[in-house]
Structure formats: C-alpha cells, structure tokens
ModelCIF file with pLDDT and N, C-alpha, C, O atoms, coordinates in Angstrom:
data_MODEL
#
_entry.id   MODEL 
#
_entity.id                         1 
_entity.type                       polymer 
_entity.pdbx_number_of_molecules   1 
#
_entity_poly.entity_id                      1 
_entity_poly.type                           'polypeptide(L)' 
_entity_poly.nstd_linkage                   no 
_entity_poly.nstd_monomer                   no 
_entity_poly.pdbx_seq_one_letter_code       
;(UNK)(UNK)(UNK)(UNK)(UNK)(UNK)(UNK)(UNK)(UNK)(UNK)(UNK)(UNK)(UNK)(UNK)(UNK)(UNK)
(UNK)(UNK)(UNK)(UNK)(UNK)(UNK)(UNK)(UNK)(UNK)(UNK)(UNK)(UNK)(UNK)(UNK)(UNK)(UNK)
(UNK)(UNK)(UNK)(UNK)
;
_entity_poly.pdbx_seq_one_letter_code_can   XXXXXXXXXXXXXXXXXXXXXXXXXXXXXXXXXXXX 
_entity_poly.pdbx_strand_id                 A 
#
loop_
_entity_poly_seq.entity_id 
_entity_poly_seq.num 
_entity_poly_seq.mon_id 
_entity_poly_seq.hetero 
1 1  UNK n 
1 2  UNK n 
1 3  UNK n 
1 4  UNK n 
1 5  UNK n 
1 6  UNK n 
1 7  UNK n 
1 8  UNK n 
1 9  UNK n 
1 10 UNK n 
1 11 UNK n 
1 12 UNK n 
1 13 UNK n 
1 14 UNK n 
1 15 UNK n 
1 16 UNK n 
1 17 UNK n 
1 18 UNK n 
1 19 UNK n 
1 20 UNK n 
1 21 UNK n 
1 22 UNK n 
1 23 UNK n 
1 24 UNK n 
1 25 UNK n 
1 26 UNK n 
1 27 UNK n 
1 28 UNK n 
1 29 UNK n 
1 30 UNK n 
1 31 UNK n 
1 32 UNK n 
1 33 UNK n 
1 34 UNK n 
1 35 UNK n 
1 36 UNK n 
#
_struct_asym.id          A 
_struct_asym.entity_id   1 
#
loop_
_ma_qa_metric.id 
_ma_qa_metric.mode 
_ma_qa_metric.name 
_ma_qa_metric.software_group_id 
_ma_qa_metric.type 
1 global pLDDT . pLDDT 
2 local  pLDDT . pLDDT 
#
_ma_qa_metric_global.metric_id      1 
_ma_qa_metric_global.metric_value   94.22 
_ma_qa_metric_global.model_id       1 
_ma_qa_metric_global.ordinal_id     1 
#
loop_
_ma_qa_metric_local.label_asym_id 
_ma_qa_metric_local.label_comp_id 
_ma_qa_metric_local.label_seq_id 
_ma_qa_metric_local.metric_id 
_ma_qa_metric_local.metric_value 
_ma_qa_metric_local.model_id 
_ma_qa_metric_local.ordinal_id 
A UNK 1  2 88.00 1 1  
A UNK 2  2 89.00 1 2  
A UNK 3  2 87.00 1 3  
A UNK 4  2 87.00 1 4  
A UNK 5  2 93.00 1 5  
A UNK 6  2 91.00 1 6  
A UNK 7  2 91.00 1 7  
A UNK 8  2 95.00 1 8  
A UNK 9  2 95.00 1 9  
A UNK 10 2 92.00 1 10 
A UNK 11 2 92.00 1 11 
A UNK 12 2 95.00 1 12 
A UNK 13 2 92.00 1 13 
A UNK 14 2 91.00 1 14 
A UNK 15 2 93.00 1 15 
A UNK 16 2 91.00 1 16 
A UNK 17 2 95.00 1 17 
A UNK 18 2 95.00 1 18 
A UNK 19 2 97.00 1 19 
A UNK 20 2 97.00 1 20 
A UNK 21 2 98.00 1 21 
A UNK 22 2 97.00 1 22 
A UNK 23 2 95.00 1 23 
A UNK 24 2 95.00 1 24 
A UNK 25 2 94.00 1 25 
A UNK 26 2 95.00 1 26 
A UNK 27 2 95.00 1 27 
A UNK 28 2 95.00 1 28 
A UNK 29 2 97.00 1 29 
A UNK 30 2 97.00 1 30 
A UNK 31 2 98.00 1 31 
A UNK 32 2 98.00 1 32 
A UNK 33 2 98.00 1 33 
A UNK 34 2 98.00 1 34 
A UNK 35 2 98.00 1 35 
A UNK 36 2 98.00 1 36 
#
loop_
_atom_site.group_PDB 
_atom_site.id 
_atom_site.type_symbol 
_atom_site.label_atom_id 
_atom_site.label_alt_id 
_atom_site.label_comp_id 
_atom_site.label_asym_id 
_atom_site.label_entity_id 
_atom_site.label_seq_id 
_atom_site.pdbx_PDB_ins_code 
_atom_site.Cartn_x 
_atom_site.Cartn_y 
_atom_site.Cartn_z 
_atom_site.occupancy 
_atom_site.B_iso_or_equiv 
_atom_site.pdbx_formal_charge 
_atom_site.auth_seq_id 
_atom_site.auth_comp_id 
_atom_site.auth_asym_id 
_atom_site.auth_atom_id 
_atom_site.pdbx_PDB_model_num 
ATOM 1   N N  . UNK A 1 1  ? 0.824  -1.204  0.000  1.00 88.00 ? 1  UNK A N  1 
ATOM 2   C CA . UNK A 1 1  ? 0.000  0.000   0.000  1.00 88.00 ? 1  UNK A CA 1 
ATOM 3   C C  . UNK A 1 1  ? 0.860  1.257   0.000  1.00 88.00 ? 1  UNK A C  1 
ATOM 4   O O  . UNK A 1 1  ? 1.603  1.538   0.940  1.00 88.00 ? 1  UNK A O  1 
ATOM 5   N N  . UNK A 1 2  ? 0.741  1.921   -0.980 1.00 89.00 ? 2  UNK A N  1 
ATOM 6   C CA . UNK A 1 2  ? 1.462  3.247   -1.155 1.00 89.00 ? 2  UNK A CA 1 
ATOM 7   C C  . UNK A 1 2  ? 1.378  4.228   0.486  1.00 89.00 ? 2  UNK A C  1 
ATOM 8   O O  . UNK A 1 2  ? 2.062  4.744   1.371  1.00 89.00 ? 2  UNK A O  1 
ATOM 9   N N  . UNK A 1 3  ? -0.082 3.958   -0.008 1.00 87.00 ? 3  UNK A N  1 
ATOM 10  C CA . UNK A 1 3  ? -0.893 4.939   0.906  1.00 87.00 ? 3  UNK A CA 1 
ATOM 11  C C  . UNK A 1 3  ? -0.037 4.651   2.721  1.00 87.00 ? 3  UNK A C  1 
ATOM 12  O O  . UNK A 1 3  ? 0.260  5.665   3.353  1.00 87.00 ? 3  UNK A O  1 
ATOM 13  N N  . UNK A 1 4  ? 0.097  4.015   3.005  1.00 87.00 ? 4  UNK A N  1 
ATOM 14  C CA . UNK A 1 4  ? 0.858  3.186   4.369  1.00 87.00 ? 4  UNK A CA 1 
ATOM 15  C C  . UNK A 1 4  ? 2.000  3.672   4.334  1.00 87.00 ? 4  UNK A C  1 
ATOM 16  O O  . UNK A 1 4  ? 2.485  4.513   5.090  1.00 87.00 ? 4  UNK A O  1 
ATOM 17  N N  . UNK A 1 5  ? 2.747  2.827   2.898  1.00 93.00 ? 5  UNK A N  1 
ATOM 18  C CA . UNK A 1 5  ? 4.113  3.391   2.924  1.00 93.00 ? 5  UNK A CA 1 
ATOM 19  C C  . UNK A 1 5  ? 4.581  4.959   3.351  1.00 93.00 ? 5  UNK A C  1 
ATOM 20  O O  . UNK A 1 5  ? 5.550  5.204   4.070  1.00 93.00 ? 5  UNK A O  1 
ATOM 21  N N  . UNK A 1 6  ? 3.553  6.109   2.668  1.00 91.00 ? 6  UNK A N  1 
ATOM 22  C CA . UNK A 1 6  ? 3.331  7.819   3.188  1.00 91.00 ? 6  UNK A CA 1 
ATOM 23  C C  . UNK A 1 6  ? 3.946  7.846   4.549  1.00 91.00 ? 6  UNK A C  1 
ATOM 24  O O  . UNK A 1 6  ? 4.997  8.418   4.837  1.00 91.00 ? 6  UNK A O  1 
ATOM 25  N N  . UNK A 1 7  ? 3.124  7.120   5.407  1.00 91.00 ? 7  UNK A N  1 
ATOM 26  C CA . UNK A 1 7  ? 3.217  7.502   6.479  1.00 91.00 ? 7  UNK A CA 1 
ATOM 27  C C  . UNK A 1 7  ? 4.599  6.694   7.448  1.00 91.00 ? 7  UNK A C  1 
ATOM 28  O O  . UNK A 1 7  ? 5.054  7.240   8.453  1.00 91.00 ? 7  UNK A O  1 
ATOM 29  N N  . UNK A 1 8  ? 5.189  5.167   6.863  1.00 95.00 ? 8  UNK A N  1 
ATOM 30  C CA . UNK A 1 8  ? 6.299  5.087   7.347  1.00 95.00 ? 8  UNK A CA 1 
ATOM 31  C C  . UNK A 1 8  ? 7.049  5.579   6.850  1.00 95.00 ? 8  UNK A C  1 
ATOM 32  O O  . UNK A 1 8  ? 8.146  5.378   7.371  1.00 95.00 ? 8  UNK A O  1 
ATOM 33  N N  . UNK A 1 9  ? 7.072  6.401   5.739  1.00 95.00 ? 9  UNK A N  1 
ATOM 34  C CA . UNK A 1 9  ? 8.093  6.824   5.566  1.00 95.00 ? 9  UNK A CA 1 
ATOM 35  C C  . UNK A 1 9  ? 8.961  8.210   6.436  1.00 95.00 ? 9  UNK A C  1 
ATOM 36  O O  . UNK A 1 9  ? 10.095 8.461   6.845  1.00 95.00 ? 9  UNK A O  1 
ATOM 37  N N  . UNK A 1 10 ? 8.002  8.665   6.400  1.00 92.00 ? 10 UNK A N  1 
ATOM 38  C CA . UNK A 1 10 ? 7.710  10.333  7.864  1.00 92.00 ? 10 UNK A CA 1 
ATOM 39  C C  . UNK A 1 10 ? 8.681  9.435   8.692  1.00 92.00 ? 10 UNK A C  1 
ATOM 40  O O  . UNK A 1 10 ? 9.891  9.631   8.572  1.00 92.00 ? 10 UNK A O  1 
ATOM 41  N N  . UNK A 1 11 ? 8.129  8.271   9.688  1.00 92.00 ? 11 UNK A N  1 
ATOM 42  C CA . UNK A 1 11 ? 8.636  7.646   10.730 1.00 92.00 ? 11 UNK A CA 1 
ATOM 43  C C  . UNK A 1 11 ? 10.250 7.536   10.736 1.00 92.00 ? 11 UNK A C  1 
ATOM 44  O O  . UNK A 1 11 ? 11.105 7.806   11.579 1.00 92.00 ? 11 UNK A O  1 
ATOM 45  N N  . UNK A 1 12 ? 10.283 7.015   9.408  1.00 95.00 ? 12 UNK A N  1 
ATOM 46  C CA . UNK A 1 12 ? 11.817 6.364   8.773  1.00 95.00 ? 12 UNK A CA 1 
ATOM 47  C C  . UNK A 1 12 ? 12.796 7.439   9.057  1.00 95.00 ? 12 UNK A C  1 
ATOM 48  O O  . UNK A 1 12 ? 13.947 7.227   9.437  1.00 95.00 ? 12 UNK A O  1 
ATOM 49  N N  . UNK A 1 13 ? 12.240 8.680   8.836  1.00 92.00 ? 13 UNK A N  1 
ATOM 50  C CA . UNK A 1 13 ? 13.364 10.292  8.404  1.00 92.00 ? 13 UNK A CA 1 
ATOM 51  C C  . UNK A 1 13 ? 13.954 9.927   9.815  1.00 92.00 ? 13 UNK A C  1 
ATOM 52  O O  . UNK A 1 13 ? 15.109 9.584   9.563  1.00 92.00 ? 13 UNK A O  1 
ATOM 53  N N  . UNK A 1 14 ? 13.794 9.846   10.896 1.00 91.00 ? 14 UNK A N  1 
ATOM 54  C CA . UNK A 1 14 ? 14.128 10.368  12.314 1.00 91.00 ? 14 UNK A CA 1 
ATOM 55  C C  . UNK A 1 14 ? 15.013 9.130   12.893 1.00 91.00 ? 14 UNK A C  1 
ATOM 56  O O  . UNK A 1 14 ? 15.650 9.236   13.941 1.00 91.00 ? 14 UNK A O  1 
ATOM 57  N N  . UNK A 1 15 ? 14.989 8.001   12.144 1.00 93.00 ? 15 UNK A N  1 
ATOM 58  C CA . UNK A 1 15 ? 15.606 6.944   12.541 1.00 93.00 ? 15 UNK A CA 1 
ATOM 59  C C  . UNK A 1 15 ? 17.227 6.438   12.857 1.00 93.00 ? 15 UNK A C  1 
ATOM 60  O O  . UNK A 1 15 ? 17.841 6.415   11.791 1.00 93.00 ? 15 UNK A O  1 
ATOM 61  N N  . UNK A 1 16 ? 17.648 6.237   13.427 1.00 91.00 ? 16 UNK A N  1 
ATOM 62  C CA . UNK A 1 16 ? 18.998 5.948   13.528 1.00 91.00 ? 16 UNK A CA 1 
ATOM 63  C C  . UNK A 1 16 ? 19.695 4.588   13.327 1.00 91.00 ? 16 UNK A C  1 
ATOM 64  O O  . UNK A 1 16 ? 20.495 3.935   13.998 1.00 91.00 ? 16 UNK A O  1 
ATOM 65  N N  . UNK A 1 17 ? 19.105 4.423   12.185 1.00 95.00 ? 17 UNK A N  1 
ATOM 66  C CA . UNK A 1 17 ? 19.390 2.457   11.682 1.00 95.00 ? 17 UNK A CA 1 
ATOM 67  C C  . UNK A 1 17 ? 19.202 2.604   10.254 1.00 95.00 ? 17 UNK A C  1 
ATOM 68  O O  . UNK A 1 17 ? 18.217 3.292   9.985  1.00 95.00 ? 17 UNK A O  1 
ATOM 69  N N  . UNK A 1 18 ? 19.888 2.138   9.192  1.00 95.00 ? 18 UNK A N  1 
ATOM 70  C CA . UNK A 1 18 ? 19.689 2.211   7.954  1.00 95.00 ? 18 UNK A CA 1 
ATOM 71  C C  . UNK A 1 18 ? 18.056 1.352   7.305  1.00 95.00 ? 18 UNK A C  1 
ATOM 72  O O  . UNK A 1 18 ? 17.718 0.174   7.194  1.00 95.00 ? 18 UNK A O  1 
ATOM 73  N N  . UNK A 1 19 ? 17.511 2.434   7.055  1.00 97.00 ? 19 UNK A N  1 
ATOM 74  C CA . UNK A 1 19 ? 15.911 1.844   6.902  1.00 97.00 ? 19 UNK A CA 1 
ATOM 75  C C  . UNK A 1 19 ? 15.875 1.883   5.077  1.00 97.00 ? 19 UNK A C  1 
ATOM 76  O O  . UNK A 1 19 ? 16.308 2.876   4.493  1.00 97.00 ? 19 UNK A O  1 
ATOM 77  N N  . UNK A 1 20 ? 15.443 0.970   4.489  1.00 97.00 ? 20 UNK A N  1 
ATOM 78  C CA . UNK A 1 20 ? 14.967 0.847   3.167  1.00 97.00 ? 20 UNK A CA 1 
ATOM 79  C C  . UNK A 1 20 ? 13.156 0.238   3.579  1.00 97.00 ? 20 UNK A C  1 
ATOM 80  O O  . UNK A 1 20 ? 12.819 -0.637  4.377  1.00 97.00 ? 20 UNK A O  1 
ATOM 81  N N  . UNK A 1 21 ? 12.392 1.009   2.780  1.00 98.00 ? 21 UNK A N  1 
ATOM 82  C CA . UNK A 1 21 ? 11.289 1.017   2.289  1.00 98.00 ? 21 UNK A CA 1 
ATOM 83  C C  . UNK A 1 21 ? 10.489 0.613   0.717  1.00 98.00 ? 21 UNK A C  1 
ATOM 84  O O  . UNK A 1 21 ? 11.016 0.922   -0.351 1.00 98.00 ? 21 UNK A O  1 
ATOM 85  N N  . UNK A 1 22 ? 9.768  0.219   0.763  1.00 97.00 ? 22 UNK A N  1 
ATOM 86  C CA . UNK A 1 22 ? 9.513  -0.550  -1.020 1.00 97.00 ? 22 UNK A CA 1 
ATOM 87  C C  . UNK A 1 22 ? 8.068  -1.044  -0.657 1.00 97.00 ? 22 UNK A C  1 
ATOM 88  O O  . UNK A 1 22 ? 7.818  -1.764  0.310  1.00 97.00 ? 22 UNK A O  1 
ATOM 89  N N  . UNK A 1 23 ? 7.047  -0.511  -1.657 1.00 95.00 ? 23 UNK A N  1 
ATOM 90  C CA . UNK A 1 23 ? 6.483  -1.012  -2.220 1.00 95.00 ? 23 UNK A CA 1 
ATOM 91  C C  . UNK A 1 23 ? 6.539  -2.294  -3.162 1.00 95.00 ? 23 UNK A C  1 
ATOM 92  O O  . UNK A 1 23 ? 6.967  -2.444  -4.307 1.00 95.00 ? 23 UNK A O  1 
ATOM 93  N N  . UNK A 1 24 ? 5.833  -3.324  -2.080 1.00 95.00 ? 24 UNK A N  1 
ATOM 94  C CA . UNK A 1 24 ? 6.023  -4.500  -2.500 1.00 95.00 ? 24 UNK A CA 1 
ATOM 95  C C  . UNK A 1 24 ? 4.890  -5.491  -2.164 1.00 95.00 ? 24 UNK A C  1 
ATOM 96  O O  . UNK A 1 24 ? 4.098  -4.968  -1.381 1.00 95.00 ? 24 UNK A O  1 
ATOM 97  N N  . UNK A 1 25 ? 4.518  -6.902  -2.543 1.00 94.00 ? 25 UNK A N  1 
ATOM 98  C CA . UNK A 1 25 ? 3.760  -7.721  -2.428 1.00 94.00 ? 25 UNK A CA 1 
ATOM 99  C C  . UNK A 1 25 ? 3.997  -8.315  -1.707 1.00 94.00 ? 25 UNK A C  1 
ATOM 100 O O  . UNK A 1 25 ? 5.071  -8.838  -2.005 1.00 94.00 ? 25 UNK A O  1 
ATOM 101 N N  . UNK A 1 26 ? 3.430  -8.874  -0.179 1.00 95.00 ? 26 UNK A N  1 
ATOM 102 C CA . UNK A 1 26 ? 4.164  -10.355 0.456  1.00 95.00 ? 26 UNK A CA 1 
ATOM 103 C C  . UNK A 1 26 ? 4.377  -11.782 -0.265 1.00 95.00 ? 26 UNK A C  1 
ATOM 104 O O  . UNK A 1 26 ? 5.218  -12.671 -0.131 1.00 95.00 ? 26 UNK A O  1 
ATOM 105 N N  . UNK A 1 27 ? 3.067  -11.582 -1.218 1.00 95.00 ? 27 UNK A N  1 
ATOM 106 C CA . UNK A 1 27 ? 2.616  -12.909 -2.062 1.00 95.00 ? 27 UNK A CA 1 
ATOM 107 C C  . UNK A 1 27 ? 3.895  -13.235 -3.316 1.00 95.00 ? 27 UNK A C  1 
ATOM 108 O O  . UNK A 1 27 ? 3.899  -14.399 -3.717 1.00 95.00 ? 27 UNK A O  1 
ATOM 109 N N  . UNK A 1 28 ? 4.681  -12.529 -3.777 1.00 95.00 ? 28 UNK A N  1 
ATOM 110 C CA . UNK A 1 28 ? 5.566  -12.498 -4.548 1.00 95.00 ? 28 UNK A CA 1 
ATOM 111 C C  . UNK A 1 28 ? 6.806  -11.139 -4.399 1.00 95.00 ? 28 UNK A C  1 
ATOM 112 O O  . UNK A 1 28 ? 6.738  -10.096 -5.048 1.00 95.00 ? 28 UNK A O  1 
ATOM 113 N N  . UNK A 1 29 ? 8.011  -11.507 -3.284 1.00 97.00 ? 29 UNK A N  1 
ATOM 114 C CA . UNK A 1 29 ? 9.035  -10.400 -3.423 1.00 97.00 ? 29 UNK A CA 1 
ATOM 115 C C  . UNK A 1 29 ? 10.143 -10.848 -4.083 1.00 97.00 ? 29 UNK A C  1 
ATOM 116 O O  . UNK A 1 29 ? 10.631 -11.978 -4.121 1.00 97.00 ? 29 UNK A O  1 
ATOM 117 N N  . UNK A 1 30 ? 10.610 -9.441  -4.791 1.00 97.00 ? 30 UNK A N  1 
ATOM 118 C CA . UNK A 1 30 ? 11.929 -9.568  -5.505 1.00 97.00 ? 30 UNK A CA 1 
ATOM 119 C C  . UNK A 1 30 ? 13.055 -9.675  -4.693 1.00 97.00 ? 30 UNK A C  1 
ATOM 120 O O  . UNK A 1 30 ? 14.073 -9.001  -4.851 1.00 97.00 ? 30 UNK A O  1 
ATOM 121 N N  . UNK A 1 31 ? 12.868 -10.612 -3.723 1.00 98.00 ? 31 UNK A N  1 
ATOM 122 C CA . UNK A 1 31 ? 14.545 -10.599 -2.983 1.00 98.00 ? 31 UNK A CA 1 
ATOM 123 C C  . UNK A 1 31 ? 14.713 -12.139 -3.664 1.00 98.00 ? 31 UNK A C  1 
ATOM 124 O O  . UNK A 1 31 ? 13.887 -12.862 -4.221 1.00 98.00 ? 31 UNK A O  1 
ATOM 125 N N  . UNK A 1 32 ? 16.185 -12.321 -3.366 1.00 98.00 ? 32 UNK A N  1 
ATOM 126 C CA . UNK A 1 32 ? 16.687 -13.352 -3.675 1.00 98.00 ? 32 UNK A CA 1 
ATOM 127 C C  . UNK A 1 32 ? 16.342 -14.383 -2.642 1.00 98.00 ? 32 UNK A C  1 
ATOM 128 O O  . UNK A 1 32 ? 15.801 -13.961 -1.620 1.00 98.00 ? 32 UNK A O  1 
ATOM 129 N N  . UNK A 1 33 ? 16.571 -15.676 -2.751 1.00 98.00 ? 33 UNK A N  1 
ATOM 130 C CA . UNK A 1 33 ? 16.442 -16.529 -1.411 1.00 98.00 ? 33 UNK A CA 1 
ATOM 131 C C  . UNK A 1 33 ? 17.697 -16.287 -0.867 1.00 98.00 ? 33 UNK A C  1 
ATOM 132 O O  . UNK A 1 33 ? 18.758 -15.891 -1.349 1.00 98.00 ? 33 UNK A O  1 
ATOM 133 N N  . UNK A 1 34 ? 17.319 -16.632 0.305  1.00 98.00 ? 34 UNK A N  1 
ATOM 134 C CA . UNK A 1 34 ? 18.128 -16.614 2.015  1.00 98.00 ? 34 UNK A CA 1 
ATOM 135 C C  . UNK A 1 34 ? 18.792 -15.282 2.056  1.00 98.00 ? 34 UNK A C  1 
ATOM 136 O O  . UNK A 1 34 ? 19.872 -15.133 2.629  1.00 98.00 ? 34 UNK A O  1 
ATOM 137 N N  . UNK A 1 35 ? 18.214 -14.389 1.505  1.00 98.00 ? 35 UNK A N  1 
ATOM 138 C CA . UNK A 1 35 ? 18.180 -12.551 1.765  1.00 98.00 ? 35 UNK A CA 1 
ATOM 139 C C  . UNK A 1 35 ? 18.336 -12.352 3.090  1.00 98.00 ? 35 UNK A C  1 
ATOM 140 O O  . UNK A 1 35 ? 19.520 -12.027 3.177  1.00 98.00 ? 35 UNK A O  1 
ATOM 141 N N  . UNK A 1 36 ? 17.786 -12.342 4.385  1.00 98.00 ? 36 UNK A N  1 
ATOM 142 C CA . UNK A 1 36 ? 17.746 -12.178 5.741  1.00 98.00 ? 36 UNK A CA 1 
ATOM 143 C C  . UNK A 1 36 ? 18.046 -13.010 6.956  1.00 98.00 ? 36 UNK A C  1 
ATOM 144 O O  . UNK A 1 36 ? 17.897 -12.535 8.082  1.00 98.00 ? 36 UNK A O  1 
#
C-alpha cells in the first residue's frame, strides 16, 4: 500500500538504523532466497 508506505516513511526520516522502504507484495518479493 502506497498509501501506508506515506506515512512510514515520515517515521523512517528520524531513525537511527539504515531503513529501506519498497512497495512490494508479500505474495511475490523480488529478494533473492536466504536474503535475511
């Protein structure tokens, strides 16, 4: 949801940890396997 993303993104600015954000699907993501 774009609309969601808006608002973590605000959150993200103030953060002190390298944050990436993406519009994305749970049902199909572009990460590679064993990413995390």
């Amino acid at each position: 949801s774009p609309g969601m993303l808006k608002y973590a993104r605000k959150k993200a600015s103030s953060m002190q940890i390298p944050v990436q954000l993406v519009e994305m699907d749970a049902q199909n993501m572009e990460f590679a396997d064993d990413s995390f």
